[in-house]
PDB file of N, CA and C in Angstrom:
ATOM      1  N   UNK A   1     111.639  53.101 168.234  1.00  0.00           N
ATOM      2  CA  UNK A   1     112.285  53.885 167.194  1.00  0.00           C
ATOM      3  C   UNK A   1     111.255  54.839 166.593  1.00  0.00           C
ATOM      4  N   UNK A   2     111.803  56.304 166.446  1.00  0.00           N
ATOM      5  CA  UNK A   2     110.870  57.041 165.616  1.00  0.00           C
ATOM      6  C   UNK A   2     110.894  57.122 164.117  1.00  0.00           C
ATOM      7  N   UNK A   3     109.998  57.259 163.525  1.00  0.00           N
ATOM      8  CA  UNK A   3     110.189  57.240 161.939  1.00  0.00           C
ATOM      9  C   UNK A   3     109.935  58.946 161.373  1.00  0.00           C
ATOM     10  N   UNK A   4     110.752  58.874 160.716  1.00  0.00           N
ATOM     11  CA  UNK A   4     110.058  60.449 160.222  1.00  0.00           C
ATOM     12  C   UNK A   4     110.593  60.604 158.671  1.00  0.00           C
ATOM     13  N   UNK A   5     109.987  61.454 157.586  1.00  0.00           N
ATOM     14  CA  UNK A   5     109.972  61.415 156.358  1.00  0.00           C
ATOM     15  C   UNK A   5     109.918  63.114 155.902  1.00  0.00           C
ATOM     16  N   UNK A   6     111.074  62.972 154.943  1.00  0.00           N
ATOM     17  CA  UNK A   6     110.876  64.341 154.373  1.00  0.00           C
ATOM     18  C   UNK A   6     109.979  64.315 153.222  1.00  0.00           C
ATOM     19  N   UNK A   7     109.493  65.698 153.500  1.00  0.00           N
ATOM     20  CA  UNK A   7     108.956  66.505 152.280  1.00  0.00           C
ATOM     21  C   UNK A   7     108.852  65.532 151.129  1.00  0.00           C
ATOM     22  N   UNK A   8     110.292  65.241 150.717  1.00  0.00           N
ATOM     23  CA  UNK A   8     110.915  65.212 149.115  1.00  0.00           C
ATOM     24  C   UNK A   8     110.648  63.551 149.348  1.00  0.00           C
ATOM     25  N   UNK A   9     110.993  63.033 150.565  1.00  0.00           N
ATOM     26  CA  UNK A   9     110.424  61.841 150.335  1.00  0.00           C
ATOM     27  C   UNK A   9     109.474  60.951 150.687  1.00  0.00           C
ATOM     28  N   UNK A  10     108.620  61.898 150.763  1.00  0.00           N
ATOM     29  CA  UNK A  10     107.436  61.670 150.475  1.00  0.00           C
ATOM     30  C   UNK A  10     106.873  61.622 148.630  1.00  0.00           C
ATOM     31  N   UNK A  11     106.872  62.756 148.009  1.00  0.00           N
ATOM     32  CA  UNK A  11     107.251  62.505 147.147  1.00  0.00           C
ATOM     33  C   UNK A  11     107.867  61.660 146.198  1.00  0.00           C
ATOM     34  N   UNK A  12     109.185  61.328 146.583  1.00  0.00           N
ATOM     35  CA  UNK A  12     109.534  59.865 145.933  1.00  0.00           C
ATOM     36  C   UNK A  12     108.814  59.120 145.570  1.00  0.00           C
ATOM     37  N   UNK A  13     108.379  58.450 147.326  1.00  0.00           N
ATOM     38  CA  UNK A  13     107.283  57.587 147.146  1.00  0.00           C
ATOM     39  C   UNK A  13     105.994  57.418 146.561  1.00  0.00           C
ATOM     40  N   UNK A  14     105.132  58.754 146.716  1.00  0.00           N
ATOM     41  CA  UNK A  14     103.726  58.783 145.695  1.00  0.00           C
ATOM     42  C   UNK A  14     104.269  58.482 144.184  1.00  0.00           C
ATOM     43  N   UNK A  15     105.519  58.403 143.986  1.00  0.00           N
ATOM     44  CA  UNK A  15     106.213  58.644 142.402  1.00  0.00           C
ATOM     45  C   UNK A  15     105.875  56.884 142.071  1.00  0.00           C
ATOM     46  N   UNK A  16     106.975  56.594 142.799  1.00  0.00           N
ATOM     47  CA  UNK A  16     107.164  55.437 143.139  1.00  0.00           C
ATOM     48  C   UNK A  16     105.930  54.288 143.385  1.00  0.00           C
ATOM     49  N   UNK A  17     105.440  54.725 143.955  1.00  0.00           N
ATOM     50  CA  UNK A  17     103.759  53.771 144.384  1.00  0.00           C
ATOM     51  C   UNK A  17     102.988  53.404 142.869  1.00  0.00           C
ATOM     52  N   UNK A  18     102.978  54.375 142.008  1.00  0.00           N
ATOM     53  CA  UNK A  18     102.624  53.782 140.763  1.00  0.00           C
ATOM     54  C   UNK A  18     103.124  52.754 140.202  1.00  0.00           C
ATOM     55  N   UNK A  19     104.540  52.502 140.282  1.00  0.00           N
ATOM     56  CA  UNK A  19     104.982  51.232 139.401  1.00  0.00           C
ATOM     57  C   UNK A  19     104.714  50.276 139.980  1.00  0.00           C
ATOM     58  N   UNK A  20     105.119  50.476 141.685  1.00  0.00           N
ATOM     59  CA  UNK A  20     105.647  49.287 142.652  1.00  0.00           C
ATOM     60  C   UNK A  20     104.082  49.784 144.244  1.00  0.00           C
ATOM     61  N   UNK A  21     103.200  49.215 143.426  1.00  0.00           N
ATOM     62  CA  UNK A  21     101.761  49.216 144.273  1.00  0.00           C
ATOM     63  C   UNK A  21     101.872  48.195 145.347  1.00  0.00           C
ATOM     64  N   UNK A  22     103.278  47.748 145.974  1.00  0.00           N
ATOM     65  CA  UNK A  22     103.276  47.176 147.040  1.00  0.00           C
ATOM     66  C   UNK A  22     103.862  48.366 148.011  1.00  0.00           C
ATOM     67  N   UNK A  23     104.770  48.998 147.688  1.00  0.00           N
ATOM     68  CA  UNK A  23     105.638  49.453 148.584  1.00  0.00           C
ATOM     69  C   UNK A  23     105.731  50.071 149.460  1.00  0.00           C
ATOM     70  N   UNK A  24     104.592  50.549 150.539  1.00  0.00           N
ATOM     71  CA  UNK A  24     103.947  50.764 151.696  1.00  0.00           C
ATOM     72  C   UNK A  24     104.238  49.553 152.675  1.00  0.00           C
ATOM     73  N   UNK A  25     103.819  48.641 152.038  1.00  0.00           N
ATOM     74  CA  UNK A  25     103.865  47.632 152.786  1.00  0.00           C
ATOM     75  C   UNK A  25     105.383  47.286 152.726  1.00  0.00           C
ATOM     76  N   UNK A  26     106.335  47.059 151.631  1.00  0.00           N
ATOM     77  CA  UNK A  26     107.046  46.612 151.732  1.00  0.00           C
ATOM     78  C   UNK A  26     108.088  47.933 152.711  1.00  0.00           C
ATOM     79  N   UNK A  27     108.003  48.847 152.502  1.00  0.00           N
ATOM     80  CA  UNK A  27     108.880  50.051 153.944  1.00  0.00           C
ATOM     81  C   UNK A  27     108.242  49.503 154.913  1.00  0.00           C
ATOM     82  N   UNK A  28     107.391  49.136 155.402  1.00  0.00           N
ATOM     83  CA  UNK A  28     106.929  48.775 156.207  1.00  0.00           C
ATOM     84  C   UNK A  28     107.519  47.638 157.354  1.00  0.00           C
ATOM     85  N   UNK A  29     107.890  46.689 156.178  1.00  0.00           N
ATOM     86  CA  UNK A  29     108.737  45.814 156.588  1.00  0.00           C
ATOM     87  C   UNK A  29     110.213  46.024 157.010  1.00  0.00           C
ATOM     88  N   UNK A  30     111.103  47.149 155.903  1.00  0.00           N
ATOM     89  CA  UNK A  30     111.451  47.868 156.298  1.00  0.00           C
ATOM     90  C   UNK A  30     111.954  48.460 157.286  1.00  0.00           C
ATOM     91  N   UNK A  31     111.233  48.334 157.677  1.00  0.00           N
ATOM     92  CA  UNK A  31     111.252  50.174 159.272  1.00  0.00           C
ATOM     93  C   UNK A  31     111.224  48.672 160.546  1.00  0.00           C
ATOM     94  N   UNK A  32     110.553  47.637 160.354  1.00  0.00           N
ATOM     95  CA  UNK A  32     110.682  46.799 161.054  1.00  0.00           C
ATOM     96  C   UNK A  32     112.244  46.153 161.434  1.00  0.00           C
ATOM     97  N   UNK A  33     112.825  45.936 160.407  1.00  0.00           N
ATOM     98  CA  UNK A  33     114.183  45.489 160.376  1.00  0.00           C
ATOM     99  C   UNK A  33     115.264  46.375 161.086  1.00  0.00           C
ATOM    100  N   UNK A  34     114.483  47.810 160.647  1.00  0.00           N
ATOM    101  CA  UNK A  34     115.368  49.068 160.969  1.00  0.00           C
ATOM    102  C   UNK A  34     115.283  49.225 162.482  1.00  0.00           C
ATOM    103  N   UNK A  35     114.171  49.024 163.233  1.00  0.00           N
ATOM    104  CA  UNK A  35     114.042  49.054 164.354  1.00  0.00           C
ATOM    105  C   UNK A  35     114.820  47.927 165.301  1.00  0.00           C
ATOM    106  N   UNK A  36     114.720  46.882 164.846  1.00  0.00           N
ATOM    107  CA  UNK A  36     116.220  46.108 165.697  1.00  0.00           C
ATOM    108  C   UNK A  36     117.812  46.523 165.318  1.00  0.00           C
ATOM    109  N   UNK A  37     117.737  46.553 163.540  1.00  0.00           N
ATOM    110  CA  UNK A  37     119.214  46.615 163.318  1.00  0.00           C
ATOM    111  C   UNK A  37     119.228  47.730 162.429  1.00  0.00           C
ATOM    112  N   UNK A  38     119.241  49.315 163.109  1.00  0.00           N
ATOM    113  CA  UNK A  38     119.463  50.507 162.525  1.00  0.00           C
ATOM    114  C   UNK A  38     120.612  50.937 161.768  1.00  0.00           C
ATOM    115  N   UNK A  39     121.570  50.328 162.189  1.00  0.00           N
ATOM    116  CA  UNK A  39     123.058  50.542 161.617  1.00  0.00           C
ATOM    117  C   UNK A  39     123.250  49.869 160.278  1.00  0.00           C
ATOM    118  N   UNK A  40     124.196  50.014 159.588  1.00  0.00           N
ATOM    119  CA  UNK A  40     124.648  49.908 158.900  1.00  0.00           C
ATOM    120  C   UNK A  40     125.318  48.259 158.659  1.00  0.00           C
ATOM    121  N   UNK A  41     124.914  47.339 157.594  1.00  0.00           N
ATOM    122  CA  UNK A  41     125.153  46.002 157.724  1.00  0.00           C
ATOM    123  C   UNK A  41     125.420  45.702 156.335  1.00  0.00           C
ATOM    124  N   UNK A  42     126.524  45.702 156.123  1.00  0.00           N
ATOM    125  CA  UNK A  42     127.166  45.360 154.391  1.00  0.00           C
ATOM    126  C   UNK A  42     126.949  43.664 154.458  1.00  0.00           C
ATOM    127  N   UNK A  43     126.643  43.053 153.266  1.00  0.00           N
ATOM    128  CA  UNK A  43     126.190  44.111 152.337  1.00  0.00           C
ATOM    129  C   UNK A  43     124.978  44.999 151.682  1.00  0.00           C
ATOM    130  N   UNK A  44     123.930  44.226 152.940  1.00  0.00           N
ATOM    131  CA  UNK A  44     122.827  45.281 152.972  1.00  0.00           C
ATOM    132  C   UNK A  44     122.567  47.470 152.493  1.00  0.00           C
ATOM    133  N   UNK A  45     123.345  47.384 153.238  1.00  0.00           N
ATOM    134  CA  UNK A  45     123.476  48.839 153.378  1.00  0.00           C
ATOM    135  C   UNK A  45     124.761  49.468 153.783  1.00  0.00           C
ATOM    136  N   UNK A  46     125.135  50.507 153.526  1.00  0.00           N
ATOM    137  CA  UNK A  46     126.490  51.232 154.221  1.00  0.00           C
ATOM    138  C   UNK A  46     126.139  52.254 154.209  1.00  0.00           C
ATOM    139  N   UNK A  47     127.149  53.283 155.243  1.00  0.00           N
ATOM    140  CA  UNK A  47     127.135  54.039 155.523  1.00  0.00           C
ATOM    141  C   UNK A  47     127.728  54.949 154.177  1.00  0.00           C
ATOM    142  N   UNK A  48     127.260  56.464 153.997  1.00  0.00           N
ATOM    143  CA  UNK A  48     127.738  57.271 153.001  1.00  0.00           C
ATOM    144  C   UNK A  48     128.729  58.125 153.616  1.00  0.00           C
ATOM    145  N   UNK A  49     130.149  58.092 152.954  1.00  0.00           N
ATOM    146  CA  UNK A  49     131.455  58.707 153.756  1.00  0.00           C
ATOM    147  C   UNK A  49     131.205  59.912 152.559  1.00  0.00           C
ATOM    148  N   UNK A  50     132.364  60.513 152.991  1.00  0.00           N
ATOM    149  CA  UNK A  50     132.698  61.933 152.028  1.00  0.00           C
ATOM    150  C   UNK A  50     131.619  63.174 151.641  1.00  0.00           C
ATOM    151  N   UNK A  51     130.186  63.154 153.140  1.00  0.00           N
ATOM    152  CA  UNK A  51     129.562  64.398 153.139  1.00  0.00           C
ATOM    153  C   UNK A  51     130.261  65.797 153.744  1.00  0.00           C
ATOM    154  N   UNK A  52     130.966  65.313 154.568  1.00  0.00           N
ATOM    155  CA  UNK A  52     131.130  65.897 155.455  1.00  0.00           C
ATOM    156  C   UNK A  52     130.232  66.679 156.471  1.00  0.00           C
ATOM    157  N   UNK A  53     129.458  65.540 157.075  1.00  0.00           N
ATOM    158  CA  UNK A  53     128.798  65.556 157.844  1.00  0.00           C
ATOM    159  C   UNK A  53     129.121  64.941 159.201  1.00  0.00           C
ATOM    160  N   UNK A  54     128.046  65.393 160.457  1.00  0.00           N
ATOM    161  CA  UNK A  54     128.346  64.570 161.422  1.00  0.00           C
ATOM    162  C   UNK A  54     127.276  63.075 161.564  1.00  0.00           C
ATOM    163  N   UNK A  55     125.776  63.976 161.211  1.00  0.00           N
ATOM    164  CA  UNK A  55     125.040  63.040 160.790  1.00  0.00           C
ATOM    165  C   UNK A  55     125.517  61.646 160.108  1.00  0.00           C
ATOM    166  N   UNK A  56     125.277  60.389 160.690  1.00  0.00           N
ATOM    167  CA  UNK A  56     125.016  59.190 160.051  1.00  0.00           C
ATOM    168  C   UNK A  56     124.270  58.974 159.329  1.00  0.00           C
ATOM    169  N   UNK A  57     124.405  59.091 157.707  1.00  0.00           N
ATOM    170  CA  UNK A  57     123.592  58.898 156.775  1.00  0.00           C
ATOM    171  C   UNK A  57     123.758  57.279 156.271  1.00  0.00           C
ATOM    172  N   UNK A  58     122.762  56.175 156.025  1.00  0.00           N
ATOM    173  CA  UNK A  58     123.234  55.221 155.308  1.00  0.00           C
ATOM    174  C   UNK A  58     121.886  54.941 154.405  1.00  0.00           C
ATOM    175  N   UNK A  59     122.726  54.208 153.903  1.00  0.00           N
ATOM    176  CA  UNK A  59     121.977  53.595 152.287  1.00  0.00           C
ATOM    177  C   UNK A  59     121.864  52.215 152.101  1.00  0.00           C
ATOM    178  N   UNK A  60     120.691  51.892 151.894  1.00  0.00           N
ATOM    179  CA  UNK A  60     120.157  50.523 151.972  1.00  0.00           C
ATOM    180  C   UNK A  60     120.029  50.343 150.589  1.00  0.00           C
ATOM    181  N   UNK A  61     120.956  49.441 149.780  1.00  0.00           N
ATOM    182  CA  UNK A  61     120.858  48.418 148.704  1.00  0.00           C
ATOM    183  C   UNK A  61     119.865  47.032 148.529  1.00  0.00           C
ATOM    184  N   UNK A  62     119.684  47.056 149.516  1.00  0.00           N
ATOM    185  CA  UNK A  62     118.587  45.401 149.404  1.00  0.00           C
ATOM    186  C   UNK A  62     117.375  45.387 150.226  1.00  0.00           C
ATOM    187  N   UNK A  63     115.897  46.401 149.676  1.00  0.00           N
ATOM    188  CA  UNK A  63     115.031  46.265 150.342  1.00  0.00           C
ATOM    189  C   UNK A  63     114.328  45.194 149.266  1.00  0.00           C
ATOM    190  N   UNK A  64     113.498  44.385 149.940  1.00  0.00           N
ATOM    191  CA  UNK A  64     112.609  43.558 149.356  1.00  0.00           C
ATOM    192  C   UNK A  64     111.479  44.132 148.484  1.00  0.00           C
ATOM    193  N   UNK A  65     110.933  44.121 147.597  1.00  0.00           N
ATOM    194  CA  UNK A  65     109.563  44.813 146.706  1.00  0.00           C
ATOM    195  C   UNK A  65     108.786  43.322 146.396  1.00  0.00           C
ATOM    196  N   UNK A  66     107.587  43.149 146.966  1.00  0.00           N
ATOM    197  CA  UNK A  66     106.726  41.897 146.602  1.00  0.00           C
ATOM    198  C   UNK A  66     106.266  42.223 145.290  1.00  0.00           C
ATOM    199  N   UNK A  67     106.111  43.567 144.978  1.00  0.00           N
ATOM    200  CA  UNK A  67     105.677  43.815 143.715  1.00  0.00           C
ATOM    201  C   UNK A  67     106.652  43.238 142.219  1.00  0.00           C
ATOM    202  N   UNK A  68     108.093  43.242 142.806  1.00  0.00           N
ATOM    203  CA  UNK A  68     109.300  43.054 141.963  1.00  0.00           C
ATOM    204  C   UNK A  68     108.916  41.130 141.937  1.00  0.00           C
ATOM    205  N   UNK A  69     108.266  40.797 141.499  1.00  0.00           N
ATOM    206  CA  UNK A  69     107.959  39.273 141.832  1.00  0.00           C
ATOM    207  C   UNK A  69     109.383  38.763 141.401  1.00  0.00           C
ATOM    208  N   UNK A  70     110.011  37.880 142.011  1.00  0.00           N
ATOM    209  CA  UNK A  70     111.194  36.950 141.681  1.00  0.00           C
ATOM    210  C   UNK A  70     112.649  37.447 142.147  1.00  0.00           C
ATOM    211  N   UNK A  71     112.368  39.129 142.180  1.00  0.00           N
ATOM    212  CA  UNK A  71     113.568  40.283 142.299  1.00  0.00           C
ATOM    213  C   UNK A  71     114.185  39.460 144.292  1.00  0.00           C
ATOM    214  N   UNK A  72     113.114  39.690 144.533  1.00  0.00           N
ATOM    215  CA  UNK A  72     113.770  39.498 146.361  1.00  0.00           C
ATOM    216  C   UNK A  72     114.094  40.789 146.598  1.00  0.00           C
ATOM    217  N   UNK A  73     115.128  40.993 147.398  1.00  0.00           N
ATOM    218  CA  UNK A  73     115.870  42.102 147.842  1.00  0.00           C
ATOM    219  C   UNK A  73     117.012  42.691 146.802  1.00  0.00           C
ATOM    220  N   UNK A  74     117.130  41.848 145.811  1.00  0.00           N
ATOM    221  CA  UNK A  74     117.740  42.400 144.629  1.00  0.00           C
ATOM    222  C   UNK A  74     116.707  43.394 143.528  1.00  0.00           C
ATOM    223  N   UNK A  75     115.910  44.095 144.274  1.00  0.00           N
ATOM    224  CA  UNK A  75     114.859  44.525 143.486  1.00  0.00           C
ATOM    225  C   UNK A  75     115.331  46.052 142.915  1.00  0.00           C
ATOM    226  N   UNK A  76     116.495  46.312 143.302  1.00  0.00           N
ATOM    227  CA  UNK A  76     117.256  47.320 142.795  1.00  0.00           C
ATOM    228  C   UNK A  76     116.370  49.164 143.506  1.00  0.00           C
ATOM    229  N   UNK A  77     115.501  49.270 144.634  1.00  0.00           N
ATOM    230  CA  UNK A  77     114.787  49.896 145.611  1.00  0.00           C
ATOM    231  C   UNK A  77     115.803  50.319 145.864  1.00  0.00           C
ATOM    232  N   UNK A  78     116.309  51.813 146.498  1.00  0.00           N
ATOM    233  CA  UNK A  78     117.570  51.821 146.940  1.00  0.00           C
ATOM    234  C   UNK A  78     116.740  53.232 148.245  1.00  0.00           C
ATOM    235  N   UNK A  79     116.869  52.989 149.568  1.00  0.00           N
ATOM    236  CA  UNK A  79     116.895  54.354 150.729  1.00  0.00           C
ATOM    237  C   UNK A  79     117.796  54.868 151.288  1.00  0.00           C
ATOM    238  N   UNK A  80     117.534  55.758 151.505  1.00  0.00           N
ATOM    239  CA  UNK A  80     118.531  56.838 152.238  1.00  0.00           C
ATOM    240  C   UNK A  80     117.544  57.037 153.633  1.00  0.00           C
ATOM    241  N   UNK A  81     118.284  56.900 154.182  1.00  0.00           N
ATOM    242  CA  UNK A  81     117.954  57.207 155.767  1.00  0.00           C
ATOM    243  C   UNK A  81     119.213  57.826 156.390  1.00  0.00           C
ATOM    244  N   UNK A  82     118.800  59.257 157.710  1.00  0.00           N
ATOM    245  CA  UNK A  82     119.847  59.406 158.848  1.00  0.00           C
ATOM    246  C   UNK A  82     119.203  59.051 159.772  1.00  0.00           C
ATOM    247  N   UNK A  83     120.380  58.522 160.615  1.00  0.00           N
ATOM    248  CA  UNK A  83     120.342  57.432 161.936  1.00  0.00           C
ATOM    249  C   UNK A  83     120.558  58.323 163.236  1.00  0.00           C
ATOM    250  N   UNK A  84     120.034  58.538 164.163  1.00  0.00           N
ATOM    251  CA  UNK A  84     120.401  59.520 165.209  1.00  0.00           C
ATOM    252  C   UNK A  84     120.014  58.455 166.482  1.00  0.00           C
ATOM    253  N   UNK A  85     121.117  57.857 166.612  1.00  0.00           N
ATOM    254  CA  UNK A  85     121.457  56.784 167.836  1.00  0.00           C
ATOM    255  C   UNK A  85     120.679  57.176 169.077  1.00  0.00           C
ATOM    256  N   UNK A  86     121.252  58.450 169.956  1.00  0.00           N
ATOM    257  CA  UNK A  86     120.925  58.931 170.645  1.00  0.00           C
ATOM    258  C   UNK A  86     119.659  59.123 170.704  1.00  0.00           C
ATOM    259  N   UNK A  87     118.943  59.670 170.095  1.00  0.00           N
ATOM    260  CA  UNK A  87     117.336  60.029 169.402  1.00  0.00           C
ATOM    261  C   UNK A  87     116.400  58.629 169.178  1.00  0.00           C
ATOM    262  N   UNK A  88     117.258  57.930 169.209  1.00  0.00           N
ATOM    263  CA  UNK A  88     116.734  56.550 168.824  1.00  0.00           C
ATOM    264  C   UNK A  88     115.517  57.083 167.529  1.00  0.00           C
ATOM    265  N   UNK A  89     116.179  57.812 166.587  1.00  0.00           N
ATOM    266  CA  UNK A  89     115.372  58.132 165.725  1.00  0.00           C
ATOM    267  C   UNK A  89     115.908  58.070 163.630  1.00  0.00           C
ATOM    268  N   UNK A  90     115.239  57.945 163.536  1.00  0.00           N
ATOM    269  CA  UNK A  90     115.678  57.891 161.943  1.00  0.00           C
ATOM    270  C   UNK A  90     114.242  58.231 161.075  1.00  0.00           C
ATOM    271  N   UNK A  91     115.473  59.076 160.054  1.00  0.00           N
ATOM    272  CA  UNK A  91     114.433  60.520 159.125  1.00  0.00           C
ATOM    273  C   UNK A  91     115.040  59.938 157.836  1.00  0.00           C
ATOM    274  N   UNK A  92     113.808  59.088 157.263  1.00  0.00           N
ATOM    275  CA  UNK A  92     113.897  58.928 155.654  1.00  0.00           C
ATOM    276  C   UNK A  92     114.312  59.819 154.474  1.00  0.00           C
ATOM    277  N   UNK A  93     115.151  59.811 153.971  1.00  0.00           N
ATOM    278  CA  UNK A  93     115.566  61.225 153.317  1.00  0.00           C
ATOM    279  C   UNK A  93     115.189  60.837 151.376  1.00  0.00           C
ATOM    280  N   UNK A  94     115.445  59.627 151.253  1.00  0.00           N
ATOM    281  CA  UNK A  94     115.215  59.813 149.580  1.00  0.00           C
ATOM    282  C   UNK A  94     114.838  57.935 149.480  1.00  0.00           C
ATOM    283  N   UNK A  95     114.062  57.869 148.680  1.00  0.00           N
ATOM    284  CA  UNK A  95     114.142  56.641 147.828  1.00  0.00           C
ATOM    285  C   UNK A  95     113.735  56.705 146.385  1.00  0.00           C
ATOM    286  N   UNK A  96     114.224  55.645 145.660  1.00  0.00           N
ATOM    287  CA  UNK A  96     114.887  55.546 144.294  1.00  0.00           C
ATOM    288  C   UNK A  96     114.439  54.534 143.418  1.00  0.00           C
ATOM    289  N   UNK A  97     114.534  53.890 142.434  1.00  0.00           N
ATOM    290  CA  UNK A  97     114.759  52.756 141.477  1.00  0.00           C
ATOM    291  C   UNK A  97     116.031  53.123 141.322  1.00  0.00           C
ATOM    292  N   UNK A  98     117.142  52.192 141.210  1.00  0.00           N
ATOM    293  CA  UNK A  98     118.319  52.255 140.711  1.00  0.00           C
ATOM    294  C   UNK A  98     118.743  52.244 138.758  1.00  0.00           C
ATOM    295  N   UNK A  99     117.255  52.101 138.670  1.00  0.00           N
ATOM    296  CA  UNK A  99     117.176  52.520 137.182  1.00  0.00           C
ATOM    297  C   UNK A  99     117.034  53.744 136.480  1.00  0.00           C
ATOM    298  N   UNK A 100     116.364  54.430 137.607  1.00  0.00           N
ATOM    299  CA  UNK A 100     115.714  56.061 137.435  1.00  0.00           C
ATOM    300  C   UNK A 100     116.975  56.484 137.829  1.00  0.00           C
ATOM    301  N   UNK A 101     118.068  56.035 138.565  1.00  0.00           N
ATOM    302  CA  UNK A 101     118.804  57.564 139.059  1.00  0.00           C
ATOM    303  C   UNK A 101     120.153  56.517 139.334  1.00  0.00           C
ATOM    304  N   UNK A 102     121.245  57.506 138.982  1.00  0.00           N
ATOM    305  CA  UNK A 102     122.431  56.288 139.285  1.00  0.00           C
ATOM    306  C   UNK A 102     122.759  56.794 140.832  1.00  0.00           C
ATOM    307  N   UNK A 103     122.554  57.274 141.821  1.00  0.00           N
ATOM    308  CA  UNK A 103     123.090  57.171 142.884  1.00  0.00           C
ATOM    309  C   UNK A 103     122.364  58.182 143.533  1.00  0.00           C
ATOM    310  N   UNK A 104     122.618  58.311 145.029  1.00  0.00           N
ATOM    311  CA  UNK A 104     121.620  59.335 146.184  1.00  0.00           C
ATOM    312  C   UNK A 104     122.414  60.942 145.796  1.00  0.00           C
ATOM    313  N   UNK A 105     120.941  61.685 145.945  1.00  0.00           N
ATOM    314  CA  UNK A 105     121.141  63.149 145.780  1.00  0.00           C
ATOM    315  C   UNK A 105     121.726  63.254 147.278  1.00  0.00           C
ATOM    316  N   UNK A 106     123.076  63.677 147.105  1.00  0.00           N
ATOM    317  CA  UNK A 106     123.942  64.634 147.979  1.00  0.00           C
ATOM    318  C   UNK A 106     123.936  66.159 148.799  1.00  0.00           C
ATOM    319  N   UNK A 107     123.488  66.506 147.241  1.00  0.00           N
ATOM    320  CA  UNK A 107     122.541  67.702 147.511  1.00  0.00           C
ATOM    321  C   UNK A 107     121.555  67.848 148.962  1.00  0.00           C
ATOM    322  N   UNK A 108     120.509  67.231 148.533  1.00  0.00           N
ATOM    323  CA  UNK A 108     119.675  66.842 149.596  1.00  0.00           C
ATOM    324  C   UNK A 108     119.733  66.759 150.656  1.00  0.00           C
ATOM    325  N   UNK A 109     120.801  65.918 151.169  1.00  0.00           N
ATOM    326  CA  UNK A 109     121.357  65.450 152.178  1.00  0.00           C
ATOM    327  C   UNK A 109     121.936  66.342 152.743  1.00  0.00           C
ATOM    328  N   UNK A 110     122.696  67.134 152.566  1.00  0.00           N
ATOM    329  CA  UNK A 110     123.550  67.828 152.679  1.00  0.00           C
ATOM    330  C   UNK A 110     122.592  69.167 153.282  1.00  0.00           C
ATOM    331  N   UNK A 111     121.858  69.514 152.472  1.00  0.00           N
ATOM    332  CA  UNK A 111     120.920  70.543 152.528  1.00  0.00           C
ATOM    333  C   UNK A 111     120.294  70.309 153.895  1.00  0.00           C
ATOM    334  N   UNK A 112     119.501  69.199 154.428  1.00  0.00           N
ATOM    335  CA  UNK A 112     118.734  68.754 155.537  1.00  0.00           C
ATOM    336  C   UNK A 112     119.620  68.378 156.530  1.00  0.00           C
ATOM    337  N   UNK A 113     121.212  68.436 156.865  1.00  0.00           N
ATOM    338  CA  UNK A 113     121.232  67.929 157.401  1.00  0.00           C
ATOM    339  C   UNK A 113     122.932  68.429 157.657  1.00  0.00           C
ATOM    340  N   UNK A 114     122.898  69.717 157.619  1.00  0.00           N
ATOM    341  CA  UNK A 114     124.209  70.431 157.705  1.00  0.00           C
ATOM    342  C   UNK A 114     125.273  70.294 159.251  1.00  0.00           C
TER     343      UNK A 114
END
């Protein structure tokens, strides 16, 4: 599987790395999971309907943060990834605290991925 990361989320993450000084490691783990089971697995993650896109965009609700001590995968971390089957590839598009932001920029998505 290829990994690839935008611009913006990259960003995220340097944002992000200050609170949660695990979370290298914990995408890490991550991208591991993603590499056997890329798709979409409720209630892990689902797919995002109503872009109108062709792209498979999904959104992962339950990544683990070791930094979140006690949290688990309820650590409220939330990614956006598109899935390109064929490509056997997937391009990180946004990650979050579900505290900082109530839901994935559309925008974004939309923008990268017309």
């Amino acid at each position: 599987m290829i990994f690839e990361e935008l611009d913006e989320f990259k960003k995220d993450l340097r944002s992000l790395l200050k609170k949660f000084r695990t979370l290298n490691d914990d995408l890490d783990v991550a991208k591991q999971v993603l590499e056997v089971l890329p798709d979409e697995r409720a209630p892990f993650s689902y797919r995002i309907d109503n872009l109108g896109l062709v792209t498979c965009v999904i959104k992962v609700k339950k990544i683990a943060c070791k930094a979140l001590k006690g949290k688990g995968v309820n650590s409220g971390l939330r990614l956006i990834y598109a899935y390109f089957k064929t490509e056997q590839k997937i391009v990180f598009i946004e990650l979050y605290h579900k505290n900082d932001k109530e839901k994935e920029d559309r925008e974004r998505i939309k923008f990268y991925f017309k």
